[in-house]
N, C-alpha and C. Protein backbone atom coordinates (compact mmCIF):
# COMPACT_ATOMS: atom_id res chain seq x y z
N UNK A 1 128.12 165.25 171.59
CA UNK A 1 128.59 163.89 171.81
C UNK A 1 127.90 162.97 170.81
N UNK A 2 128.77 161.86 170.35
CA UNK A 2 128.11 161.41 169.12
C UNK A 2 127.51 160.39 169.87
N UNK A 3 126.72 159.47 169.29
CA UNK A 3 126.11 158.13 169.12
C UNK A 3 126.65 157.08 169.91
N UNK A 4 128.06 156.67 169.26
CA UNK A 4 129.16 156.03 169.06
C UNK A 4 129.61 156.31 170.91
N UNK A 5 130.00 157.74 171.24
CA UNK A 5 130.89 158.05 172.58
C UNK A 5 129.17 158.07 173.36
N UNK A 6 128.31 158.11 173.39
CA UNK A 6 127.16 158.26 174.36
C UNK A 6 127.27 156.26 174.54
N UNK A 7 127.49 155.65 173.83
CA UNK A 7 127.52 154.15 174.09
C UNK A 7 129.05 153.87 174.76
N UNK A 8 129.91 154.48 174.23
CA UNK A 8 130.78 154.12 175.29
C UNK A 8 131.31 154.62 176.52
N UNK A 9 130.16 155.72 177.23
CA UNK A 9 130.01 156.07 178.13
C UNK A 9 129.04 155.35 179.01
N UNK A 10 128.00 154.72 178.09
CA UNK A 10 127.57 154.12 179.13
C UNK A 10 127.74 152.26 179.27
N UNK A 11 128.73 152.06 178.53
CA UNK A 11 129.67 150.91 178.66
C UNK A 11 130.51 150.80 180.04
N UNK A 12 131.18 152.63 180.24
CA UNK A 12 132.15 152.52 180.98
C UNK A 12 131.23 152.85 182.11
N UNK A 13 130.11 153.07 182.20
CA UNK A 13 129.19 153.23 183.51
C UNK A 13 128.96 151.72 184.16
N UNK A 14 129.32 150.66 183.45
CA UNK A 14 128.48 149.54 183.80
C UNK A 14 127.56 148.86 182.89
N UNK A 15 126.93 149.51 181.79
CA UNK A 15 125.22 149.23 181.27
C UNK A 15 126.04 147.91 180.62
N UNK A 16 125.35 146.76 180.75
CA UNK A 16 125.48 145.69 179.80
C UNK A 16 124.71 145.87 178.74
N UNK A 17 123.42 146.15 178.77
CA UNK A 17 123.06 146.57 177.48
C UNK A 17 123.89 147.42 176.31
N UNK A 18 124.34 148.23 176.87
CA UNK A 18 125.40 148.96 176.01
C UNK A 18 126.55 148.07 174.97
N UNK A 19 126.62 147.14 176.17
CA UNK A 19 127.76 146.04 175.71
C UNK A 19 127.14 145.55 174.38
N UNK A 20 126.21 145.51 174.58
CA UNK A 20 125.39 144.08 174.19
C UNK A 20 125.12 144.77 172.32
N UNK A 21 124.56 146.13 172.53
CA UNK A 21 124.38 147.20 171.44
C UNK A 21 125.81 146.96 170.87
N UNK A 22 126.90 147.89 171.23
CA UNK A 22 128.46 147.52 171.01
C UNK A 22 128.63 146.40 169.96
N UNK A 23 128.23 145.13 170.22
CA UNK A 23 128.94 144.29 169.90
C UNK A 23 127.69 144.21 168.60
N UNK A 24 126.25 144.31 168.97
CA UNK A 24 125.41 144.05 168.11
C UNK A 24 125.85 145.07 166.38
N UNK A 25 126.32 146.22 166.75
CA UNK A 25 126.63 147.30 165.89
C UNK A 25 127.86 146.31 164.76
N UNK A 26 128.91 146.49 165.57
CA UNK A 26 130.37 146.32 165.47
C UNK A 26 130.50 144.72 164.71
N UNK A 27 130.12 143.57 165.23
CA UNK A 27 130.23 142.35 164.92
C UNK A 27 130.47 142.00 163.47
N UNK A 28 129.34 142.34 162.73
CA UNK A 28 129.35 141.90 161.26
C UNK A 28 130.82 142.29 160.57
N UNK A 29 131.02 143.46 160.61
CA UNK A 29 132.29 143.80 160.44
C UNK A 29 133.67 143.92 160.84
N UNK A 30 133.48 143.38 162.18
CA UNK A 30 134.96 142.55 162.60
C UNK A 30 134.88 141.04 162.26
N UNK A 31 133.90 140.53 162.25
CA UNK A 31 133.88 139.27 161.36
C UNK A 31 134.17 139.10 160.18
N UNK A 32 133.73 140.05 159.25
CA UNK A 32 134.31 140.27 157.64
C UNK A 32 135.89 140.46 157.52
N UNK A 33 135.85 141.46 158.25
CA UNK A 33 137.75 141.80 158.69
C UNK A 33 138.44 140.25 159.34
N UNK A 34 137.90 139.78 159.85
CA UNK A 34 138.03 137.92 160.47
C UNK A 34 138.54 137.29 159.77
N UNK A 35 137.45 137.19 158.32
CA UNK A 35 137.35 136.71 157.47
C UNK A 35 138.13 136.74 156.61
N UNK A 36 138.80 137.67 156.61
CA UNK A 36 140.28 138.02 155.36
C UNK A 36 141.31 137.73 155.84
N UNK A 37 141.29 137.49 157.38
CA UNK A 37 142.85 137.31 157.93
C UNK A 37 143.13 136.04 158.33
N UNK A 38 142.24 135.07 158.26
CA UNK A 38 142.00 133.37 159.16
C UNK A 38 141.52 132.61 157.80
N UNK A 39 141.99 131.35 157.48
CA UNK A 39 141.74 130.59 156.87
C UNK A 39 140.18 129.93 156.32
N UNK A 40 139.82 129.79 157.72
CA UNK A 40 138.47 129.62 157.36
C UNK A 40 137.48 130.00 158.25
N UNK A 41 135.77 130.09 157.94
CA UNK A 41 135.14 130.92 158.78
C UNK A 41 134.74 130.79 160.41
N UNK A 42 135.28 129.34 160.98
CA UNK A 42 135.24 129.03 162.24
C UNK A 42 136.38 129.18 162.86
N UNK A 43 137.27 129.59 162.47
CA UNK A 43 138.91 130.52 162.94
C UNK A 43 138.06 131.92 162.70
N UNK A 44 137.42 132.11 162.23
CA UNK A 44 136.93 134.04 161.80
C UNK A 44 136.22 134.19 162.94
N UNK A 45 135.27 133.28 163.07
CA UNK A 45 134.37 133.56 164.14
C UNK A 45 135.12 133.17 165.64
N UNK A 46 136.02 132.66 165.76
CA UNK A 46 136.56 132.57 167.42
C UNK A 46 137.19 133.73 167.23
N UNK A 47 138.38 134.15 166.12
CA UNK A 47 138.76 135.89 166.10
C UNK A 47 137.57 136.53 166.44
N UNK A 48 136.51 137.13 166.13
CA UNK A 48 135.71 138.09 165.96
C UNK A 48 135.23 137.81 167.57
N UNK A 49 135.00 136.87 168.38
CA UNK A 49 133.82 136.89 169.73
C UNK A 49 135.72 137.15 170.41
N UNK A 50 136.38 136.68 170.69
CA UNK A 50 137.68 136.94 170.96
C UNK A 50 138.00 138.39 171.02
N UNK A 51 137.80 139.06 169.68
CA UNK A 51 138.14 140.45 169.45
C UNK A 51 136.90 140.69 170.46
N UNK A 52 135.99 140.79 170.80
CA UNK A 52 135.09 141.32 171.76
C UNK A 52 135.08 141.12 173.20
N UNK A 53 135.55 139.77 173.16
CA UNK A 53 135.77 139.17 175.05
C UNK A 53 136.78 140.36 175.78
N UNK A 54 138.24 140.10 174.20
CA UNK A 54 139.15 141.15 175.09
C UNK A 54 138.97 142.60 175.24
N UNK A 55 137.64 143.10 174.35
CA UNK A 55 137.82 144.70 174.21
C UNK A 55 136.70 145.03 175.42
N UNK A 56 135.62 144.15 176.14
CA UNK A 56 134.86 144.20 177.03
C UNK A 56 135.93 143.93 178.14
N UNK A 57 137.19 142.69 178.23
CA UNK A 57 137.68 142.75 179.49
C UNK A 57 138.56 143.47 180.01
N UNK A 58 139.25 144.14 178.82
CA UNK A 58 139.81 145.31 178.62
C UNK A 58 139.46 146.73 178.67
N UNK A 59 138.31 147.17 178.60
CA UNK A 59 136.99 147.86 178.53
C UNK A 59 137.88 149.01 179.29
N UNK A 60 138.20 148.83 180.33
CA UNK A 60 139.04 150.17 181.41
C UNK A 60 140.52 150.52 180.69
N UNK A 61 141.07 149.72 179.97
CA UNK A 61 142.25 150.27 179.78
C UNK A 61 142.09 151.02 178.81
N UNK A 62 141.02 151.27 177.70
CA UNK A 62 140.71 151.83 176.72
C UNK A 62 140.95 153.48 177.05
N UNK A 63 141.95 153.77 176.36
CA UNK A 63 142.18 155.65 176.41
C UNK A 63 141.28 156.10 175.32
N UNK A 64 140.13 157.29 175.74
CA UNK A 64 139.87 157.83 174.67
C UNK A 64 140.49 158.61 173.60
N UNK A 65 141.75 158.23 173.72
CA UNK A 65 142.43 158.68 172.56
C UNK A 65 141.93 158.50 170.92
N UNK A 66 141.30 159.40 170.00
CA UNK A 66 141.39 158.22 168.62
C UNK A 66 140.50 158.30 168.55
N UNK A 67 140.13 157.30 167.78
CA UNK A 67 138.50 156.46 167.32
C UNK A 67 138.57 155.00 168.12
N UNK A 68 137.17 155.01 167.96
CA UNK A 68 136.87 153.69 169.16
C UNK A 68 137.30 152.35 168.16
N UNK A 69 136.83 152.63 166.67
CA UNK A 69 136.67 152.23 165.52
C UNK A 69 138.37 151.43 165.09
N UNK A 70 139.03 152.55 165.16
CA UNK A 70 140.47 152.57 164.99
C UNK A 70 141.20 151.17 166.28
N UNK A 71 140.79 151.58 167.60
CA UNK A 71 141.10 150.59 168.47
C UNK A 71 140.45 149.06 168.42
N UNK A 72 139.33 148.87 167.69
CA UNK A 72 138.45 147.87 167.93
C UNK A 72 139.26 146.94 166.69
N UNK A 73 140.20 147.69 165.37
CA UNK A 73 140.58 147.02 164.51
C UNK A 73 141.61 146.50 164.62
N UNK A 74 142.44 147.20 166.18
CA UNK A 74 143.69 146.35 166.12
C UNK A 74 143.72 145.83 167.37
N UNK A 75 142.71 145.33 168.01
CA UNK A 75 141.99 144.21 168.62
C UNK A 75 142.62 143.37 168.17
N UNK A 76 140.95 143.08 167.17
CA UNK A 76 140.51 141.85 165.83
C UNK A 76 142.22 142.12 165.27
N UNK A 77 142.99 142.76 164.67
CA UNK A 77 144.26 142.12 163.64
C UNK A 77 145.18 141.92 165.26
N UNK A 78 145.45 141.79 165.99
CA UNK A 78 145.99 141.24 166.97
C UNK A 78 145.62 139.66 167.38
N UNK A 79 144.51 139.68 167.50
CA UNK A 79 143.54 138.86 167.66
C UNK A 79 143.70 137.70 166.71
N UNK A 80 143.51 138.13 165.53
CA UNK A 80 143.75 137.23 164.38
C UNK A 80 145.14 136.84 164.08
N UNK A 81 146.17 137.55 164.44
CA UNK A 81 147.63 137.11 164.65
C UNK A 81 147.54 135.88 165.41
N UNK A 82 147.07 136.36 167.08
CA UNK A 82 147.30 135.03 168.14
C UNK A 82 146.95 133.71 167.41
N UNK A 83 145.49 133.93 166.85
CA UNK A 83 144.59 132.46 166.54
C UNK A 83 145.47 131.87 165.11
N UNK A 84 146.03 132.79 164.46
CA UNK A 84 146.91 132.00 163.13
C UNK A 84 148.36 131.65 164.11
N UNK A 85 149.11 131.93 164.94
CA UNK A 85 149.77 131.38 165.52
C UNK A 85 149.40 130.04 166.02
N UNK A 86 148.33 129.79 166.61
CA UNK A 86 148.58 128.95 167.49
C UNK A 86 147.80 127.49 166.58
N UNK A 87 147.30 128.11 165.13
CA UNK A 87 146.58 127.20 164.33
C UNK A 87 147.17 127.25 163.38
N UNK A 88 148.97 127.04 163.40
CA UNK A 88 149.58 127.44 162.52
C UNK A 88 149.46 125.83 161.59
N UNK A 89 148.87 125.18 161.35
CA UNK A 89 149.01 123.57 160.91
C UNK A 89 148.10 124.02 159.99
N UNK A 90 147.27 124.62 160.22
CA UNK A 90 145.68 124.35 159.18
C UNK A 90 146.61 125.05 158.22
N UNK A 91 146.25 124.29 156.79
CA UNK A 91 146.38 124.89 155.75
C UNK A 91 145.86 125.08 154.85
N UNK A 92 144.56 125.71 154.65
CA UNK A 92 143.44 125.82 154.02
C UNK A 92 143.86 126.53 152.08
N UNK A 93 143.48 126.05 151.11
CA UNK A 93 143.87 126.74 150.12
C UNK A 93 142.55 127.62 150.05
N UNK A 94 142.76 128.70 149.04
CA UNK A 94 142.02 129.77 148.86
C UNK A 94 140.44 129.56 148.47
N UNK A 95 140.54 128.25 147.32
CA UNK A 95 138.75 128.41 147.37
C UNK A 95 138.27 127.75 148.56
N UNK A 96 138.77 126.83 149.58
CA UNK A 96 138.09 126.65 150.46
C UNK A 96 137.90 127.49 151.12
N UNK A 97 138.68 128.41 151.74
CA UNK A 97 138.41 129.28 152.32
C UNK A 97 137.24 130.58 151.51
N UNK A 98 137.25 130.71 150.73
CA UNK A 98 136.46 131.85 149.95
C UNK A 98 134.80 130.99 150.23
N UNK A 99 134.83 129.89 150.49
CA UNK A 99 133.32 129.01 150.09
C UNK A 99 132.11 129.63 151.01
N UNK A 100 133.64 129.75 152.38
CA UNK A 100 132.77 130.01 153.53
C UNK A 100 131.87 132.07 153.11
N UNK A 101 132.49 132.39 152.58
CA UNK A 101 131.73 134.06 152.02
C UNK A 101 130.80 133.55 151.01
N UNK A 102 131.31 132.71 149.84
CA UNK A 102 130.53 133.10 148.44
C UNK A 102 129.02 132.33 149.08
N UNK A 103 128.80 131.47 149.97
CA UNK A 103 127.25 130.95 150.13
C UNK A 103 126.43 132.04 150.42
N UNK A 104 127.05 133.18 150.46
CA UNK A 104 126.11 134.45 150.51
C UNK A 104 125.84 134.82 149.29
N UNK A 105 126.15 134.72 147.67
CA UNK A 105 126.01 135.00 146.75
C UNK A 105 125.97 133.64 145.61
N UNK A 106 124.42 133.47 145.80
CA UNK A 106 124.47 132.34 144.71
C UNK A 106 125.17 132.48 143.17
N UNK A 107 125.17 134.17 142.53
CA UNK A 107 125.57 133.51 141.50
C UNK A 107 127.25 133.18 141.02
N UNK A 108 126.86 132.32 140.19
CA UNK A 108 128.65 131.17 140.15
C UNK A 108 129.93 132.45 139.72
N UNK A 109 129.31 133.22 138.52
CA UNK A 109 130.09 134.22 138.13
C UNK A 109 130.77 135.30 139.50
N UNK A 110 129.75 135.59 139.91
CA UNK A 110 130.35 136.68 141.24
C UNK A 110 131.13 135.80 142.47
N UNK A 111 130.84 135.00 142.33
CA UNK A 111 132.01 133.85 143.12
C UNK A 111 133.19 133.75 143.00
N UNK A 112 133.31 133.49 141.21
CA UNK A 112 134.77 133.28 140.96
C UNK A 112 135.60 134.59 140.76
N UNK A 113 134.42 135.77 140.55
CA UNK A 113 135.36 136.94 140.16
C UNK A 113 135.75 137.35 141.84
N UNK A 114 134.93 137.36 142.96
CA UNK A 114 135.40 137.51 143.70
C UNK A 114 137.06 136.53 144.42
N UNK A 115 137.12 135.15 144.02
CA UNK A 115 137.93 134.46 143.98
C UNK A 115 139.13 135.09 143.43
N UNK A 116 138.71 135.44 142.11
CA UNK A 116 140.03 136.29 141.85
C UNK A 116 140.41 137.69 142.50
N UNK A 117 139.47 138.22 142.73
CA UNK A 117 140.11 139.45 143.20
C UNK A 117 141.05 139.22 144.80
N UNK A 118 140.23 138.69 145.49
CA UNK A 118 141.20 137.57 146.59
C UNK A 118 142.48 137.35 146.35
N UNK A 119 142.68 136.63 145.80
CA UNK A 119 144.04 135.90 145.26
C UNK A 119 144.70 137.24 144.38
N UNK A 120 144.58 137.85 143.88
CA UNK A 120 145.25 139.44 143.74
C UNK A 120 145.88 139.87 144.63
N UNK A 121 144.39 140.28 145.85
CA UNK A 121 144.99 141.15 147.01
C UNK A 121 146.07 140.25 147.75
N UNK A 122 146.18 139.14 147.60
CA UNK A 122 146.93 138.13 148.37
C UNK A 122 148.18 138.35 148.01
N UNK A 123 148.22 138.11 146.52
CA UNK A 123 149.68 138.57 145.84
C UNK A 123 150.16 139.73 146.72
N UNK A 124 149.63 140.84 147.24
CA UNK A 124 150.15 142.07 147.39
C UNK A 124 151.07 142.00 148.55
N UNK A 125 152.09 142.70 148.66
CA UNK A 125 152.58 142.89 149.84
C UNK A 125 151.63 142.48 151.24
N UNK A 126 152.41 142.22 152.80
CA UNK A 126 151.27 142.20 153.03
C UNK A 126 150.61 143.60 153.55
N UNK A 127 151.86 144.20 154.31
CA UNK A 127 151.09 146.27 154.34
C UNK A 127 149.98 146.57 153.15
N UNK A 128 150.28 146.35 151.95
CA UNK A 128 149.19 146.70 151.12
C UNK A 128 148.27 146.09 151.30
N UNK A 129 148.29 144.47 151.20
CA UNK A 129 146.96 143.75 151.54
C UNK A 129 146.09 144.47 152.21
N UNK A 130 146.27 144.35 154.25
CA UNK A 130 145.72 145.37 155.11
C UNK A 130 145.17 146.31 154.77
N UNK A 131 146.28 147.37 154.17
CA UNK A 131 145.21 148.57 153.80
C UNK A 131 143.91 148.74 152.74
N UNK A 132 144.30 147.59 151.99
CA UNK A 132 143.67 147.12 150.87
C UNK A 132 141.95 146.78 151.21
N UNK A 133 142.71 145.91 152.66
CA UNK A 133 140.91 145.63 152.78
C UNK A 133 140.37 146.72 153.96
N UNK A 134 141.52 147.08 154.70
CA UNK A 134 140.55 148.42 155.90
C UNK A 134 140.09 149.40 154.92
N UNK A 135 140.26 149.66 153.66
CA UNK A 135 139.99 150.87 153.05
C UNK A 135 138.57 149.76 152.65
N UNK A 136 138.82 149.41 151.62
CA UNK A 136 137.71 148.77 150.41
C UNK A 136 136.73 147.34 151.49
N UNK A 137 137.13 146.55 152.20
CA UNK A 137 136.62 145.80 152.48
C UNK A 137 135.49 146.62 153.87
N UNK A 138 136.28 146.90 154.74
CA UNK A 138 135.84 147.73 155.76
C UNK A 138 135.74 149.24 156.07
N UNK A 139 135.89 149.72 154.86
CA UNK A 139 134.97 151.28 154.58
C UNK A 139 135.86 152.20 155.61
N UNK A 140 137.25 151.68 156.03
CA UNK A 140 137.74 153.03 157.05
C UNK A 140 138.19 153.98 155.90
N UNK A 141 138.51 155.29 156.77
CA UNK A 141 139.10 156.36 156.06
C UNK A 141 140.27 156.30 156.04
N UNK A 142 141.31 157.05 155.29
CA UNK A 142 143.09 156.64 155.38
C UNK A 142 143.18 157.03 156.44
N UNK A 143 142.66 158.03 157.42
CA UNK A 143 143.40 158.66 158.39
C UNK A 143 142.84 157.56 159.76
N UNK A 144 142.04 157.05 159.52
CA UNK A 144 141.34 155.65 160.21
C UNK A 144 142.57 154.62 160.48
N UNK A 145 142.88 154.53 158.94
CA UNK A 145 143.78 153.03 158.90
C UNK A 145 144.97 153.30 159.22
N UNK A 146 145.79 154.54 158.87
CA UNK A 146 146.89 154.95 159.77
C UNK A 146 147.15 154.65 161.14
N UNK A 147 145.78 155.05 162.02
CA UNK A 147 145.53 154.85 163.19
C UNK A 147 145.63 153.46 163.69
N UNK A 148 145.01 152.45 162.88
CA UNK A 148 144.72 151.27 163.35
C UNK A 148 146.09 150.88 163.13
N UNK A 149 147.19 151.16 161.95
CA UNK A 149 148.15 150.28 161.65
C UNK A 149 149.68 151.06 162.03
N UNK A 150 149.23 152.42 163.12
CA UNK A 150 150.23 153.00 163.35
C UNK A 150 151.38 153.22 162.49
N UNK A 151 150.78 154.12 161.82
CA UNK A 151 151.60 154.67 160.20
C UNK A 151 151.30 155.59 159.62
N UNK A 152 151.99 156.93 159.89
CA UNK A 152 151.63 158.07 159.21
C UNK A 152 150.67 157.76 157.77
N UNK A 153 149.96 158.86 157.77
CA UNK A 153 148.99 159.17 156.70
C UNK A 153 149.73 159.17 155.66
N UNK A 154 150.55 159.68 154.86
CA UNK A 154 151.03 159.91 153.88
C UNK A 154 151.22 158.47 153.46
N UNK A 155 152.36 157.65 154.72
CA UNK A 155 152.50 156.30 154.00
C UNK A 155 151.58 155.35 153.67
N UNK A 156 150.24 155.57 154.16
CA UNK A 156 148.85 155.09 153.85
C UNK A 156 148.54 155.00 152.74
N UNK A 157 148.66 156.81 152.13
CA UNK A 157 148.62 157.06 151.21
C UNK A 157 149.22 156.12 149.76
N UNK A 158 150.10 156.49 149.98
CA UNK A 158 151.15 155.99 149.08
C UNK A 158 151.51 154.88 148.75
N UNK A 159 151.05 153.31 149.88
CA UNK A 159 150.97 152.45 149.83
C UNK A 159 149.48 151.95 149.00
N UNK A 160 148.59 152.74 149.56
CA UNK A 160 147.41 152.65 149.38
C UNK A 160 147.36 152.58 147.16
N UNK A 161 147.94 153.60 146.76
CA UNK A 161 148.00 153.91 145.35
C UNK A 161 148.90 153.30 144.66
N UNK A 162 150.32 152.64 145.18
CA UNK A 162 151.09 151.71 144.90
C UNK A 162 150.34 150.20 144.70
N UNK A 163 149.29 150.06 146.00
CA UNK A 163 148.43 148.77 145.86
C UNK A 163 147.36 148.71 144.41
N UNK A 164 146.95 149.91 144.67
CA UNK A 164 145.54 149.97 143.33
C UNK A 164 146.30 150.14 141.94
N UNK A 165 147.37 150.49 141.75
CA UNK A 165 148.22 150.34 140.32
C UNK A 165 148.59 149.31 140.15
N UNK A 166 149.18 148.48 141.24
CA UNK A 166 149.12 146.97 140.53
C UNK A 166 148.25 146.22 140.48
N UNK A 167 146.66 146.33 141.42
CA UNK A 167 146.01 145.17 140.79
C UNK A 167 145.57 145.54 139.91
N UNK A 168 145.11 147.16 139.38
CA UNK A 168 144.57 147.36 137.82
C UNK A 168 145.68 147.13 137.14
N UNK A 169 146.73 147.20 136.64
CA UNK A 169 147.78 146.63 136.20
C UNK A 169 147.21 145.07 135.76
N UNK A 170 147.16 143.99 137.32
CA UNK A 170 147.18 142.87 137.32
C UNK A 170 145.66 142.30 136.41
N UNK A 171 144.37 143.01 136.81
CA UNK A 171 143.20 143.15 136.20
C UNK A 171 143.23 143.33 134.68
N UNK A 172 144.17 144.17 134.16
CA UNK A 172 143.96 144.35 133.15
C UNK A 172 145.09 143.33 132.01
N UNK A 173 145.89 142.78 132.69
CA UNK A 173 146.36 141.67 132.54
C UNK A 173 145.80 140.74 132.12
N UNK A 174 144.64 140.44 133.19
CA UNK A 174 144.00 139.21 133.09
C UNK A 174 143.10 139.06 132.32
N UNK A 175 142.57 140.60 131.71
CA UNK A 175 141.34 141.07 131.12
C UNK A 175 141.68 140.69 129.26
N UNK A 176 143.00 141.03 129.04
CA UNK A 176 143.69 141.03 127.93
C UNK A 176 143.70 139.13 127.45
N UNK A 177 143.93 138.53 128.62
CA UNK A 177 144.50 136.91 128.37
C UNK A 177 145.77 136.66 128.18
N UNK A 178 146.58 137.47 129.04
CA UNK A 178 147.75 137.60 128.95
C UNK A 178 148.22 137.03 130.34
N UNK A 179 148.33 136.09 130.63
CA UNK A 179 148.50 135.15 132.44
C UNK A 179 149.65 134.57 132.39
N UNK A 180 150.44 135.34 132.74
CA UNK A 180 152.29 135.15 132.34
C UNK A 180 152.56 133.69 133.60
N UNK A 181 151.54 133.60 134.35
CA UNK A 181 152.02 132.68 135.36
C UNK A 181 152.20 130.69 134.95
């Protein structure tokens, strides 16, 4: 029994501590995942404690089917659907929104390149986007993100390599000084 299922056994026993571990583990990175799908970082952070209220009040309906990992992501992208629904007015453009990440990285250069790579993945479809960041942003495996986005592996696949040919495509575009836009 791994790590991971010994905590959510003793979640489903009752232990609040468990809870408490759970969320301590898990948080940073449903917040990052928050962070790519909500405008700005106080929409990220009501997604992310949200994605946790419902997966604790929900806690019994959870089938161990899967990965716990896999279920906890389509929480948070459920989650982050409701809160862009119902905050459908805010219209944040992209560097504001990026401001709230880059104060983690003073320097100006890794700011803006991250800015651009943003606004890339944005261009993308949005299926590619998603997989774009459950793979690279949040470290799942394809057979992970299948799971989370209920979609055979192959089309993971394939979306997945359709996505990375056009932003190196688009990268190397930009690399040249060639910005047809």
């Amino acid at each position: 029994m791994t790590g991971e299922e010994k905590l959510l056994q003793r979640i489903e026993q009752g232990d609040t501590g468990a809870t408490d571990e759970l969320i301590e583990i898990y948080y940073p990175e449903i917040l990052r995942y928050c962070i790519w799908h909500t405008p700005d970082r106080s929409l990220a952070e009501d997604a992310a404690q949200e994605t946790f209220l419902k997966v604790i009040r929900y806690f019994d309906r959870y089938t161990h089917k899967g990965r716990w990992k896999s279920f906890l992501y389509q929480v948070a992208a459920n989650t982050c659907t409701d809160i862009l629904r119902k905050h459908r007015h805010l219209d944040v453009s992209l560097e504001e929104s990026s401001v709230d990440i880059a104060y983690v990285e003073p320097d100006f250069e890794n700011v803006q390149a991250d800015m651009a790579l943003r606004q890339l993945i944005r261009n993308l479809p949005e299926d590619s986007q998603e997989i774009v960041l459950l793979r690279f942003g949040q470290e799942l495996t394809l057979r992970e993100i299948a799971g989370v986005l209920h979609l055979p592996l192959r089309t993971v696949q394939s979306r997945l390599r359709a996505a990375l040919k056009r932003l190196k495509k688009e990268i190397e575009k930009g690399a040249n000084g060639h910005d047809e836009k």
